[in-house]
PDB file of N, CA and C in Angstrom:
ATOM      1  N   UNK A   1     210.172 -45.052  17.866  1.00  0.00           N
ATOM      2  CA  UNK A   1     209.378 -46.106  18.450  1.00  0.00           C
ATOM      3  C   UNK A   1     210.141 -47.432  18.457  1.00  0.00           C
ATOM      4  N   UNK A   2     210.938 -47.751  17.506  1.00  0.00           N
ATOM      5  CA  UNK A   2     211.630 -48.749  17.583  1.00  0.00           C
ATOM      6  C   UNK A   2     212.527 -48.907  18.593  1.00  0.00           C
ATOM      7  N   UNK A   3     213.205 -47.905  18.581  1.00  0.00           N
ATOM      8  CA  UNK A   3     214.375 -48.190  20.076  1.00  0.00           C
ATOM      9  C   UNK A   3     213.407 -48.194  21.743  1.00  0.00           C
ATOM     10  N   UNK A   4     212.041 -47.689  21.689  1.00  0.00           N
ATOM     11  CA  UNK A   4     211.552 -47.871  23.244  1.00  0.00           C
ATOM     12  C   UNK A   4     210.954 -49.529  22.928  1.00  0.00           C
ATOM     13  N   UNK A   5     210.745 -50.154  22.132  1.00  0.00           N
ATOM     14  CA  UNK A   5     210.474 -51.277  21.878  1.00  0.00           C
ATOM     15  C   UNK A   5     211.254 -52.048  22.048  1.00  0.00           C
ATOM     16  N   UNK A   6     212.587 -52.030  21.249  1.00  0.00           N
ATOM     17  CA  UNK A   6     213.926 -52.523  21.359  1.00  0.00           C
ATOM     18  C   UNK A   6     214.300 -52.896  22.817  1.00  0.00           C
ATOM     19  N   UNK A   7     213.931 -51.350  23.823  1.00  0.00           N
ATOM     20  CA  UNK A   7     214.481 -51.287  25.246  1.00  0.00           C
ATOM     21  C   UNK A   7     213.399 -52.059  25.943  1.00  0.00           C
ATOM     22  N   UNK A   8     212.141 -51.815  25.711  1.00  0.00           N
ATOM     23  CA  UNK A   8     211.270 -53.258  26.775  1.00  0.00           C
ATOM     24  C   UNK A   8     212.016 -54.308  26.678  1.00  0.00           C
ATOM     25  N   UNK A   9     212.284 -54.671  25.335  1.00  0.00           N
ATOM     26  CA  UNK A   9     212.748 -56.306  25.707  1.00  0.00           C
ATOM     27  C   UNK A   9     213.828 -56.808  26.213  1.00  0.00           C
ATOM     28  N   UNK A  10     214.652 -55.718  26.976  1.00  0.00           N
ATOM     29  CA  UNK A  10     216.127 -55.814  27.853  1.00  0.00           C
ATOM     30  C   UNK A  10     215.626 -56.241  29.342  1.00  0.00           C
ATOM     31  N   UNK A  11     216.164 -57.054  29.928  1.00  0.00           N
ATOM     32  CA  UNK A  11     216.210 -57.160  31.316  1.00  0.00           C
ATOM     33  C   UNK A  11     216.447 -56.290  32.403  1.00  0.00           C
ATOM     34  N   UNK A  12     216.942 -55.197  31.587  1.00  0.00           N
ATOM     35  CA  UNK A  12     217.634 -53.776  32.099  1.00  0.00           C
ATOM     36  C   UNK A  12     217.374 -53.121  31.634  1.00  0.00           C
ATOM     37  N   UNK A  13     215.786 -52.620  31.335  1.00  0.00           N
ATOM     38  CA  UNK A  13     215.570 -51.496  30.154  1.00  0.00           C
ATOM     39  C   UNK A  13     215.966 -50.364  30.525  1.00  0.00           C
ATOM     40  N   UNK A  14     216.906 -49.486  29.106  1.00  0.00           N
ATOM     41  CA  UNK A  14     216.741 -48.241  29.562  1.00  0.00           C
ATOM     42  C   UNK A  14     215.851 -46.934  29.470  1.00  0.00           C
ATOM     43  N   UNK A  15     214.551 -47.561  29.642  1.00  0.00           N
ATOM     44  CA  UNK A  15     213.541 -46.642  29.071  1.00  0.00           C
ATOM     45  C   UNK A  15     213.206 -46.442  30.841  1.00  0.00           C
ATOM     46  N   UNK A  16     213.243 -47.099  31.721  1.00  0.00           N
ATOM     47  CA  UNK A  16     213.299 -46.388  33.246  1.00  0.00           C
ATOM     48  C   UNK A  16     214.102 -47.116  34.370  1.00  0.00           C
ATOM     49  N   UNK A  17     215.336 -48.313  33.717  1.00  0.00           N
ATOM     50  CA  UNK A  17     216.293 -48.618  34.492  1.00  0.00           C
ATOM     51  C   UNK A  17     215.374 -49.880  35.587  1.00  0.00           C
ATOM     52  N   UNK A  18     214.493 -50.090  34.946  1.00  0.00           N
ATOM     53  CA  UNK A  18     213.883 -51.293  35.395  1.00  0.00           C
ATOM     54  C   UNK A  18     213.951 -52.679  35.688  1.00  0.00           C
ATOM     55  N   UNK A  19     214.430 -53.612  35.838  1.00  0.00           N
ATOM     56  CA  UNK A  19     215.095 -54.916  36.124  1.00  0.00           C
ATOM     57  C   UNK A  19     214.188 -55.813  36.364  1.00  0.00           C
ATOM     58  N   UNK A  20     213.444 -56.481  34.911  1.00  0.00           N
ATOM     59  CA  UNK A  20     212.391 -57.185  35.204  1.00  0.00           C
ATOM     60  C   UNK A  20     213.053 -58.190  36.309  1.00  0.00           C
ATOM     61  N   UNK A  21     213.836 -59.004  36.578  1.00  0.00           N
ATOM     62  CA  UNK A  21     214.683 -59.834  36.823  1.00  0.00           C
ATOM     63  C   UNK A  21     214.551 -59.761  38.571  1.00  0.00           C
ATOM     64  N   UNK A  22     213.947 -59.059  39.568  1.00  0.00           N
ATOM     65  CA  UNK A  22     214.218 -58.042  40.819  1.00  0.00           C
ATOM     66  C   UNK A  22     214.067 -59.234  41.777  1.00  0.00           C
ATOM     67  N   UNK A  23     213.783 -60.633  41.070  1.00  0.00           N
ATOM     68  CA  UNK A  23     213.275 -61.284  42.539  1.00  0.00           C
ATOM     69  C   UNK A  23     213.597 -63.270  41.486  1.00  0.00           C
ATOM     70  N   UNK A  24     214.963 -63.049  41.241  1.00  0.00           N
ATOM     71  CA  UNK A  24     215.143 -64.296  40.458  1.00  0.00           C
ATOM     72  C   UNK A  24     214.713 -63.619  39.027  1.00  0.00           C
ATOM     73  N   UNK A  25     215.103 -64.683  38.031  1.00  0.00           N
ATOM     74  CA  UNK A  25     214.808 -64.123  36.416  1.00  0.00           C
ATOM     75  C   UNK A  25     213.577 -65.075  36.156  1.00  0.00           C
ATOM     76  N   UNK A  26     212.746 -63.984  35.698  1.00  0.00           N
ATOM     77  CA  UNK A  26     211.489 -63.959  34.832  1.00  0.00           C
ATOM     78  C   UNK A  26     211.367 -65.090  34.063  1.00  0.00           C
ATOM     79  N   UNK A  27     210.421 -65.548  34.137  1.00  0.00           N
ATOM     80  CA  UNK A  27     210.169 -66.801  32.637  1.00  0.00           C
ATOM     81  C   UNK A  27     209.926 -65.971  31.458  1.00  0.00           C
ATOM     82  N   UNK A  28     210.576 -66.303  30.497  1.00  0.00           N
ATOM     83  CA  UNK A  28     209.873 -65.701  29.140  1.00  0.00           C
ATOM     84  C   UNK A  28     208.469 -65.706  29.067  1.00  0.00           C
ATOM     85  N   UNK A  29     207.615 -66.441  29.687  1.00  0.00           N
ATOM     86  CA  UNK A  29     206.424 -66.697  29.285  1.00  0.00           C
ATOM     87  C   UNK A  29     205.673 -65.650  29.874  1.00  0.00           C
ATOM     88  N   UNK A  30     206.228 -65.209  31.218  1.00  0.00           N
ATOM     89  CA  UNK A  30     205.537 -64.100  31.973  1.00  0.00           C
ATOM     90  C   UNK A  30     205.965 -62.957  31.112  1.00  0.00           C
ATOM     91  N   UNK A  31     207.401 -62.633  31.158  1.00  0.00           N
ATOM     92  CA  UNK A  31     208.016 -61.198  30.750  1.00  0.00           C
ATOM     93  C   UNK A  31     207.349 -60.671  29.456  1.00  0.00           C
ATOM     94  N   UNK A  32     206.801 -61.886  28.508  1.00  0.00           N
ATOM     95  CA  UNK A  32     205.631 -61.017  27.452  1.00  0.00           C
ATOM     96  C   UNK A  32     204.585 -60.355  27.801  1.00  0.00           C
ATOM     97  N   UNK A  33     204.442 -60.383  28.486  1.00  0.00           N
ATOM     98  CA  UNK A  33     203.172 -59.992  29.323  1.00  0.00           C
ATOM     99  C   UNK A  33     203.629 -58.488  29.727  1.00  0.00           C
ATOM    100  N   UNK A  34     204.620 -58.153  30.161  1.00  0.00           N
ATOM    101  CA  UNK A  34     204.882 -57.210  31.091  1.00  0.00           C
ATOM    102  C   UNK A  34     205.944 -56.231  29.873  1.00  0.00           C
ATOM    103  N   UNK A  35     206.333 -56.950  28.604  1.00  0.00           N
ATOM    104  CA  UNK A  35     207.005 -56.145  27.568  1.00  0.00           C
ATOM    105  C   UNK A  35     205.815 -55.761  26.719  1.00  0.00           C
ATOM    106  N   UNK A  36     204.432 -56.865  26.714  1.00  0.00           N
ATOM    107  CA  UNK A  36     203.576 -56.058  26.112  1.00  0.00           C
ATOM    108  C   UNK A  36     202.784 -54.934  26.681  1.00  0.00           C
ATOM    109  N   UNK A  37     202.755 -54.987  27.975  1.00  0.00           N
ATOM    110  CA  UNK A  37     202.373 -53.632  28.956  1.00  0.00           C
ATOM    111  C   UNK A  37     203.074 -52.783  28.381  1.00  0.00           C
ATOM    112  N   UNK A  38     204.327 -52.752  28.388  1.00  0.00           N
ATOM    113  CA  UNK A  38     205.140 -51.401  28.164  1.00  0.00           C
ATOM    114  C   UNK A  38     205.167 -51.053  26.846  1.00  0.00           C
ATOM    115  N   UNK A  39     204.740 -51.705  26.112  1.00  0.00           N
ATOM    116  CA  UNK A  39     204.666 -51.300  24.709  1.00  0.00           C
ATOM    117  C   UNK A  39     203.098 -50.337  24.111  1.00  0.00           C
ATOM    118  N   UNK A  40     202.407 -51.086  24.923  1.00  0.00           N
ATOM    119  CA  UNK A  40     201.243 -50.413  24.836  1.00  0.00           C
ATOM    120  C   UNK A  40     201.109 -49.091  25.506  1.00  0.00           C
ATOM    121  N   UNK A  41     201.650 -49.126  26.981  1.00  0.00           N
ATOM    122  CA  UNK A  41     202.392 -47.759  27.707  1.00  0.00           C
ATOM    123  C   UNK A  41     202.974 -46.890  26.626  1.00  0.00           C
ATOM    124  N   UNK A  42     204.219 -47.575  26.116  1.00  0.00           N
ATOM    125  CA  UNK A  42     204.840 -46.440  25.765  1.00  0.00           C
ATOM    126  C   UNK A  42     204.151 -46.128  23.941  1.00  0.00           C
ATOM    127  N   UNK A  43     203.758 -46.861  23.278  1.00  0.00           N
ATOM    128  CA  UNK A  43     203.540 -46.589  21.681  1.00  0.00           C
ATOM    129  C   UNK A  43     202.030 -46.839  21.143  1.00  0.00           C
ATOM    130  N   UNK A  44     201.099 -46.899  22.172  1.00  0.00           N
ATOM    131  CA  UNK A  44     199.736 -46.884  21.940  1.00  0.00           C
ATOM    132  C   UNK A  44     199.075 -45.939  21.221  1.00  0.00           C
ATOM    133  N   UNK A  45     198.791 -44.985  20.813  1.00  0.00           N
ATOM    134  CA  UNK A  45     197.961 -43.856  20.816  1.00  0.00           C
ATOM    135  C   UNK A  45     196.403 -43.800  21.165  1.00  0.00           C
ATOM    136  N   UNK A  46     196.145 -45.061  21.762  1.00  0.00           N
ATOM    137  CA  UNK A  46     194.718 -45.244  22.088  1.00  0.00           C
ATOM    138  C   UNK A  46     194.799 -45.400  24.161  1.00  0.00           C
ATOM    139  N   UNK A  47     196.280 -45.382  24.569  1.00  0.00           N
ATOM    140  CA  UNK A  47     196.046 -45.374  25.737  1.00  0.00           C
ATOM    141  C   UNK A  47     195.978 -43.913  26.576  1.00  0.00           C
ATOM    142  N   UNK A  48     195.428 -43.091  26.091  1.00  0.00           N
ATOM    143  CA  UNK A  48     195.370 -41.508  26.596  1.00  0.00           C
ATOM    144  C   UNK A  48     194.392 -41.551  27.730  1.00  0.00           C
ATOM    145  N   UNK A  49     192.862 -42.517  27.290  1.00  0.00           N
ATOM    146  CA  UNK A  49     191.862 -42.257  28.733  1.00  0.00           C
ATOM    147  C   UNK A  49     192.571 -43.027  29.490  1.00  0.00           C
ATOM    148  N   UNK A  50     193.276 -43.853  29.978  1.00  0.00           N
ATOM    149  CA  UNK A  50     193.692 -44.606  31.011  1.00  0.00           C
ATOM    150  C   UNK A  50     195.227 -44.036  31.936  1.00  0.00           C
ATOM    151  N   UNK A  51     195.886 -43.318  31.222  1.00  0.00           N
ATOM    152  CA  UNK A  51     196.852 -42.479  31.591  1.00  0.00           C
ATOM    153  C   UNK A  51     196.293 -41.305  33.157  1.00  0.00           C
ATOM    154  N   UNK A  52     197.087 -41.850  33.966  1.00  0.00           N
ATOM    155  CA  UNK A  52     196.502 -40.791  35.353  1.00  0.00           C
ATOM    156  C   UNK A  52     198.492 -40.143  35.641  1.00  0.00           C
ATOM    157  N   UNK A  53     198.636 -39.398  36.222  1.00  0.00           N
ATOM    158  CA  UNK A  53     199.713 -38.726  36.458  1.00  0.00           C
ATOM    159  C   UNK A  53     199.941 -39.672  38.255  1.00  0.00           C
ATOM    160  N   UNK A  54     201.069 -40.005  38.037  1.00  0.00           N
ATOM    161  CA  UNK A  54     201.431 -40.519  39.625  1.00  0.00           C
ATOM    162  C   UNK A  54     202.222 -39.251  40.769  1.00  0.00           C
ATOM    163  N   UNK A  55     201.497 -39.022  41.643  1.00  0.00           N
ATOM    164  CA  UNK A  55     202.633 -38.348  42.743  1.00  0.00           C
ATOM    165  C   UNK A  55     203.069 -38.960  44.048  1.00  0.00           C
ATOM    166  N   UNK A  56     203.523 -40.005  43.549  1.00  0.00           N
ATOM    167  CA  UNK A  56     204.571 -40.548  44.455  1.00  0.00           C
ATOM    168  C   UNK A  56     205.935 -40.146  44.314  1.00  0.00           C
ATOM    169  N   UNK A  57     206.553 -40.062  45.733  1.00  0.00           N
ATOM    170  CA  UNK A  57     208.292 -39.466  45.489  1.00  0.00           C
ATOM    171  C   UNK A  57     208.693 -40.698  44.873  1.00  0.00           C
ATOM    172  N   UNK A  58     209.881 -40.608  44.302  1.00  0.00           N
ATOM    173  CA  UNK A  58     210.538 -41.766  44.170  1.00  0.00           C
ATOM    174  C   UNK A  58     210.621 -42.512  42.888  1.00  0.00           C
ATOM    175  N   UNK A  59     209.222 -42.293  42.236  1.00  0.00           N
ATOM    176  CA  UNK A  59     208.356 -43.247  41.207  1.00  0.00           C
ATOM    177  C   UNK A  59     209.389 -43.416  40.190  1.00  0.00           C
ATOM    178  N   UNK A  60     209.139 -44.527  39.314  1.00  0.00           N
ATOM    179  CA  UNK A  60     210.039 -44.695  38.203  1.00  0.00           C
ATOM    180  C   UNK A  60     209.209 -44.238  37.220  1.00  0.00           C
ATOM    181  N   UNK A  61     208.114 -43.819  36.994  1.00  0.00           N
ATOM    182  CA  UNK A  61     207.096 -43.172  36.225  1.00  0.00           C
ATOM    183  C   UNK A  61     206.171 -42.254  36.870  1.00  0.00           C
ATOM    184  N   UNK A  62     206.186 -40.865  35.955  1.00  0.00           N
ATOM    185  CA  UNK A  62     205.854 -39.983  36.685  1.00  0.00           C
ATOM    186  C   UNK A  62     203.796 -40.278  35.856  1.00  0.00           C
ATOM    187  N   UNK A  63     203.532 -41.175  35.077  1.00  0.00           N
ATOM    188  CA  UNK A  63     202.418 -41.460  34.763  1.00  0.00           C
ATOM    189  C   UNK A  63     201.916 -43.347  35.218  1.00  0.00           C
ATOM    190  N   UNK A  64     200.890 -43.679  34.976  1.00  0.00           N
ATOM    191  CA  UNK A  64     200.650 -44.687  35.185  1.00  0.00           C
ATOM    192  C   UNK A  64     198.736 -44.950  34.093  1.00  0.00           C
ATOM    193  N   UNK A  65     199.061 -46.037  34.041  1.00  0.00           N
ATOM    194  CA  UNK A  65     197.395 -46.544  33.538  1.00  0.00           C
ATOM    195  C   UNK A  65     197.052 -46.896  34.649  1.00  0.00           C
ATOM    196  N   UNK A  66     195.576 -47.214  34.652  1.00  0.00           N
ATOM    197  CA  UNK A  66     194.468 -47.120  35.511  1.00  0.00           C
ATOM    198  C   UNK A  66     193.263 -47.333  34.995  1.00  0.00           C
ATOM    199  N   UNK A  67     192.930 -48.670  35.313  1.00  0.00           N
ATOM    200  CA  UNK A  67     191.604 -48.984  34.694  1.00  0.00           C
ATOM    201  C   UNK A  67     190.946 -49.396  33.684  1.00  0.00           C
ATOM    202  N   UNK A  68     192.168 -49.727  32.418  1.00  0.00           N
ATOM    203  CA  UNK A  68     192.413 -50.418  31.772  1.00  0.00           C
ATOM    204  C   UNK A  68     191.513 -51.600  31.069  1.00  0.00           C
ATOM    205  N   UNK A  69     190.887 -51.473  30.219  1.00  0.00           N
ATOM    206  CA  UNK A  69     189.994 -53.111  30.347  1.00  0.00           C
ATOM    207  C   UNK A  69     190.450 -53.994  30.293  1.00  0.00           C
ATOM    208  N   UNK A  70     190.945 -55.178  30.456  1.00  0.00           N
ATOM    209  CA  UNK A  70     191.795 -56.195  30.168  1.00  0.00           C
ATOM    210  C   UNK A  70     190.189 -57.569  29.417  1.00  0.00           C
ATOM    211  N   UNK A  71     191.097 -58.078  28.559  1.00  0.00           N
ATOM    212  CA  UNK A  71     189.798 -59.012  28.053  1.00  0.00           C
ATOM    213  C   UNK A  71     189.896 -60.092  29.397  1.00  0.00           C
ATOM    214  N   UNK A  72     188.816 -61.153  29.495  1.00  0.00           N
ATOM    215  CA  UNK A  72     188.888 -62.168  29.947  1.00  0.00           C
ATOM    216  C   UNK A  72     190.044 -62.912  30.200  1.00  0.00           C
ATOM    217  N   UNK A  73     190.083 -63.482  28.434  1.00  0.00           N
ATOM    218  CA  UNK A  73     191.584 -64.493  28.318  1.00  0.00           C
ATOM    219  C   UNK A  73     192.608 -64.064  28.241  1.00  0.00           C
ATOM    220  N   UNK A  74     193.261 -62.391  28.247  1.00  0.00           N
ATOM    221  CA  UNK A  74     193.984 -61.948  28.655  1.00  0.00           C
ATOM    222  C   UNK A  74     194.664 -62.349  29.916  1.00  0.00           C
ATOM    223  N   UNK A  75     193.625 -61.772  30.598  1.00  0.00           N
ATOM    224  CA  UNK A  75     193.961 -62.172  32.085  1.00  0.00           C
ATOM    225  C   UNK A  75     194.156 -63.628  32.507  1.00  0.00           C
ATOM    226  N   UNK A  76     193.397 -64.459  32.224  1.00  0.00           N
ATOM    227  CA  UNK A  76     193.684 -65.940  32.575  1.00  0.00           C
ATOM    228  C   UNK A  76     195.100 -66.117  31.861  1.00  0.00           C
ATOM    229  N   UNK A  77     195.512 -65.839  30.473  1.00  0.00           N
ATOM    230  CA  UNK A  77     196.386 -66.102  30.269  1.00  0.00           C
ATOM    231  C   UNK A  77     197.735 -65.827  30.889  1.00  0.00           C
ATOM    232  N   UNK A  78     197.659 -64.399  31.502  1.00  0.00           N
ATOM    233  CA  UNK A  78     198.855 -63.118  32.047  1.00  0.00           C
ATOM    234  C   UNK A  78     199.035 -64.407  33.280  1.00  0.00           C
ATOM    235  N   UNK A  79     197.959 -64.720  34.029  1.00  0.00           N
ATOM    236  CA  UNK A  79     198.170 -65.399  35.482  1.00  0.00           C
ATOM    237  C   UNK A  79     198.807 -66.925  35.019  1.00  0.00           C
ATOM    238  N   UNK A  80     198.176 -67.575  34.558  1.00  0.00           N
ATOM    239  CA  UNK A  80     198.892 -68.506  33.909  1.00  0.00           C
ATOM    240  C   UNK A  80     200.556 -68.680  33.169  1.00  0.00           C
ATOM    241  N   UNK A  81     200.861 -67.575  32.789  1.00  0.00           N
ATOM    242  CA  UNK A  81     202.188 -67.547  32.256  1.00  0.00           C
ATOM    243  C   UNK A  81     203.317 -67.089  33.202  1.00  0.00           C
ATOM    244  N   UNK A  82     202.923 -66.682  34.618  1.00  0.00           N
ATOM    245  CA  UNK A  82     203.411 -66.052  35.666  1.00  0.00           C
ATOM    246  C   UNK A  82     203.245 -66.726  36.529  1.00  0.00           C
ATOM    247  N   UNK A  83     202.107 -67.308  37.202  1.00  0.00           N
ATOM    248  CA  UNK A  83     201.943 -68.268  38.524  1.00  0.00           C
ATOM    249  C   UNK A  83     203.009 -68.614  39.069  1.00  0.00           C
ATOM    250  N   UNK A  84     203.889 -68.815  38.187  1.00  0.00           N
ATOM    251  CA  UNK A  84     205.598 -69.631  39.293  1.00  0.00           C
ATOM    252  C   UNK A  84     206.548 -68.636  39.094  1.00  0.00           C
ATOM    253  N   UNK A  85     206.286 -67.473  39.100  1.00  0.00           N
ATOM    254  CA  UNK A  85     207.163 -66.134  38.961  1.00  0.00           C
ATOM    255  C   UNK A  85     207.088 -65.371  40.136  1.00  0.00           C
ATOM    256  N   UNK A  86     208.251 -64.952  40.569  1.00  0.00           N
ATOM    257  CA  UNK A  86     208.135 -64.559  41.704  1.00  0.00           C
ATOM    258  C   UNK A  86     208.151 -62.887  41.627  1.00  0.00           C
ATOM    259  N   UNK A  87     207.700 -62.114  42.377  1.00  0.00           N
ATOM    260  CA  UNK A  87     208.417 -60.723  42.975  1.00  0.00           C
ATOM    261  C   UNK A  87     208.300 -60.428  44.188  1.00  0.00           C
ATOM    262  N   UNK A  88     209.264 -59.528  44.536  1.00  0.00           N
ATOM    263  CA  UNK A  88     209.263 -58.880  46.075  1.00  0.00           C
ATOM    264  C   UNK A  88     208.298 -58.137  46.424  1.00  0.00           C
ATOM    265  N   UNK A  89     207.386 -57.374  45.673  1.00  0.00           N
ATOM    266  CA  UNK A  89     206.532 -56.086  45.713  1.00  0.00           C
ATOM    267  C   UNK A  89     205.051 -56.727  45.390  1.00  0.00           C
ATOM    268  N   UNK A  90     204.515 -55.754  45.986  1.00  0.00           N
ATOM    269  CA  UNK A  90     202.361 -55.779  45.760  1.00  0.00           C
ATOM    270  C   UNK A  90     202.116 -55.159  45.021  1.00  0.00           C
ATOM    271  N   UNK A  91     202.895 -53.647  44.739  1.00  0.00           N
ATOM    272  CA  UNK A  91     202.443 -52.872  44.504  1.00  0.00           C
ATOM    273  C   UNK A  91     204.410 -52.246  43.591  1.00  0.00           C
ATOM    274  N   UNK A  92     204.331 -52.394  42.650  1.00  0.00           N
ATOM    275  CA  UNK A  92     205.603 -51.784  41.542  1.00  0.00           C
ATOM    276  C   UNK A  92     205.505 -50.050  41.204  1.00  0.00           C
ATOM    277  N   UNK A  93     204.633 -49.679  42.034  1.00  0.00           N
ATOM    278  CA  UNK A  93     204.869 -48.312  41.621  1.00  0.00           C
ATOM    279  C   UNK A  93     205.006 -47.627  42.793  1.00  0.00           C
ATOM    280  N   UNK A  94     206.024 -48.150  43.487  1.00  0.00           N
ATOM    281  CA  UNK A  94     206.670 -47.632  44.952  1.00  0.00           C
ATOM    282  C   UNK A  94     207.370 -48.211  45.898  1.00  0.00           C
ATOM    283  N   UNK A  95     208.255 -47.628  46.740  1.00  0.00           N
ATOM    284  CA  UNK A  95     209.125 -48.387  47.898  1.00  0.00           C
ATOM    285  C   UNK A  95     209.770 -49.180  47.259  1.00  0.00           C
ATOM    286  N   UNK A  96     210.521 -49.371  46.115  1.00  0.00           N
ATOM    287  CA  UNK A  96     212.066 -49.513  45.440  1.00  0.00           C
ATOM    288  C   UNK A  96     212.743 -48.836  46.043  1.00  0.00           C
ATOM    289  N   UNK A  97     213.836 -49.422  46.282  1.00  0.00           N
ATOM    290  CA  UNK A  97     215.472 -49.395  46.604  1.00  0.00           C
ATOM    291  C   UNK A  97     216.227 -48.921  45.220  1.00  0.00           C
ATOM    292  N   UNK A  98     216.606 -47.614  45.225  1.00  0.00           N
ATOM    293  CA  UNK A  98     216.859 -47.180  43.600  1.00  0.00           C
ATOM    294  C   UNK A  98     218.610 -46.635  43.972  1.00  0.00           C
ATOM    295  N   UNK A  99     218.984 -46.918  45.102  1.00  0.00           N
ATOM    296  CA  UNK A  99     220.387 -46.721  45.493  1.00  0.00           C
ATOM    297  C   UNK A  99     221.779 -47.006  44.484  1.00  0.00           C
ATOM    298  N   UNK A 100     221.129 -48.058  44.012  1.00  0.00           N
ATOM    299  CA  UNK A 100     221.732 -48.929  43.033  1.00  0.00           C
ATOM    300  C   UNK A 100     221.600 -47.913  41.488  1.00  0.00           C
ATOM    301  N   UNK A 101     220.814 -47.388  41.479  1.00  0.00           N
ATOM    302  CA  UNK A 101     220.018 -46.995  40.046  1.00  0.00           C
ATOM    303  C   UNK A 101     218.931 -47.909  39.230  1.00  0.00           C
ATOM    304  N   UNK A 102     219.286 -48.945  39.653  1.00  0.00           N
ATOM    305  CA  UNK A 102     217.895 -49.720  39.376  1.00  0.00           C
ATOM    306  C   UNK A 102     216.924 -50.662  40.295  1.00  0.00           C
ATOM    307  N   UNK A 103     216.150 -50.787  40.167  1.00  0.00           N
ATOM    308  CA  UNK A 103     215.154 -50.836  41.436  1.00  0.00           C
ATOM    309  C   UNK A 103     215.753 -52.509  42.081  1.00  0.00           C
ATOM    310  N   UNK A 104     215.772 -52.734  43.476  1.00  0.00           N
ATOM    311  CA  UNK A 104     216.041 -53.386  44.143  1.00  0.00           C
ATOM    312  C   UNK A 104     214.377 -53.538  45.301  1.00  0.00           C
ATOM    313  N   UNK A 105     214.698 -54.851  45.392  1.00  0.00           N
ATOM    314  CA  UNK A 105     213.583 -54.729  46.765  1.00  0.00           C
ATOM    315  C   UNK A 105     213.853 -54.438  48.352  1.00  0.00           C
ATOM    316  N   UNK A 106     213.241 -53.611  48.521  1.00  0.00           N
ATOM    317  CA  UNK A 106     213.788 -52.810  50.058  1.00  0.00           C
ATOM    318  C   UNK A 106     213.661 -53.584  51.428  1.00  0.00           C
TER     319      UNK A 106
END
């Protein structure tokens, strides 16, 4: 558990070759947000009901959450720490440019 923890907090994790970085570099303030997603993803044992299997070609995860409760101030906070963060994508669980090996915007 320590080393998939270790690997969220890379800019280049190698837990799926991910590049928080895909559209300019991340504020720290957002990227907690999105290293605590993956931590809870990957070392939860309470995220099993929210786990759905993805079949998209391509995917960088062959699972995904779904539905998730998020508290209130969670969320105000997540938008708040991100608002001036940019990405290329709507939707991160598809239509990457993986030519490279790590996701690019297409």
């Amino acid at each position: 558990m320590a080393n998939t923890t270790e690997g969220a907090h890379n800019d280049n994790s190698y837990l799926y070759n991910f590049n928080w970085n895909h559209c300019g570099v991340m504020s720290p303030e957002c990227k907690k947000h999105f290293i605590q997603d993956t931590c809870f993803y990957e070392c939860s044992p309470h995220v099993g009901p929210w786990i759905q299997q993805v079949r998209i070609v391509h995917n960088w995860r062959k699972e995904r959450m779904l539905d998730v409760p998020l508290c209130q101030e969670d969320c105000h906070g997540w938008w708040e720490d991100c608002k001036n963060d940019y990405t290329c994508k709507n939707n991160w669980h598809k239509g990457w440019d993986w030519s490279s090996g790590e996701n690019i915007c297409s």
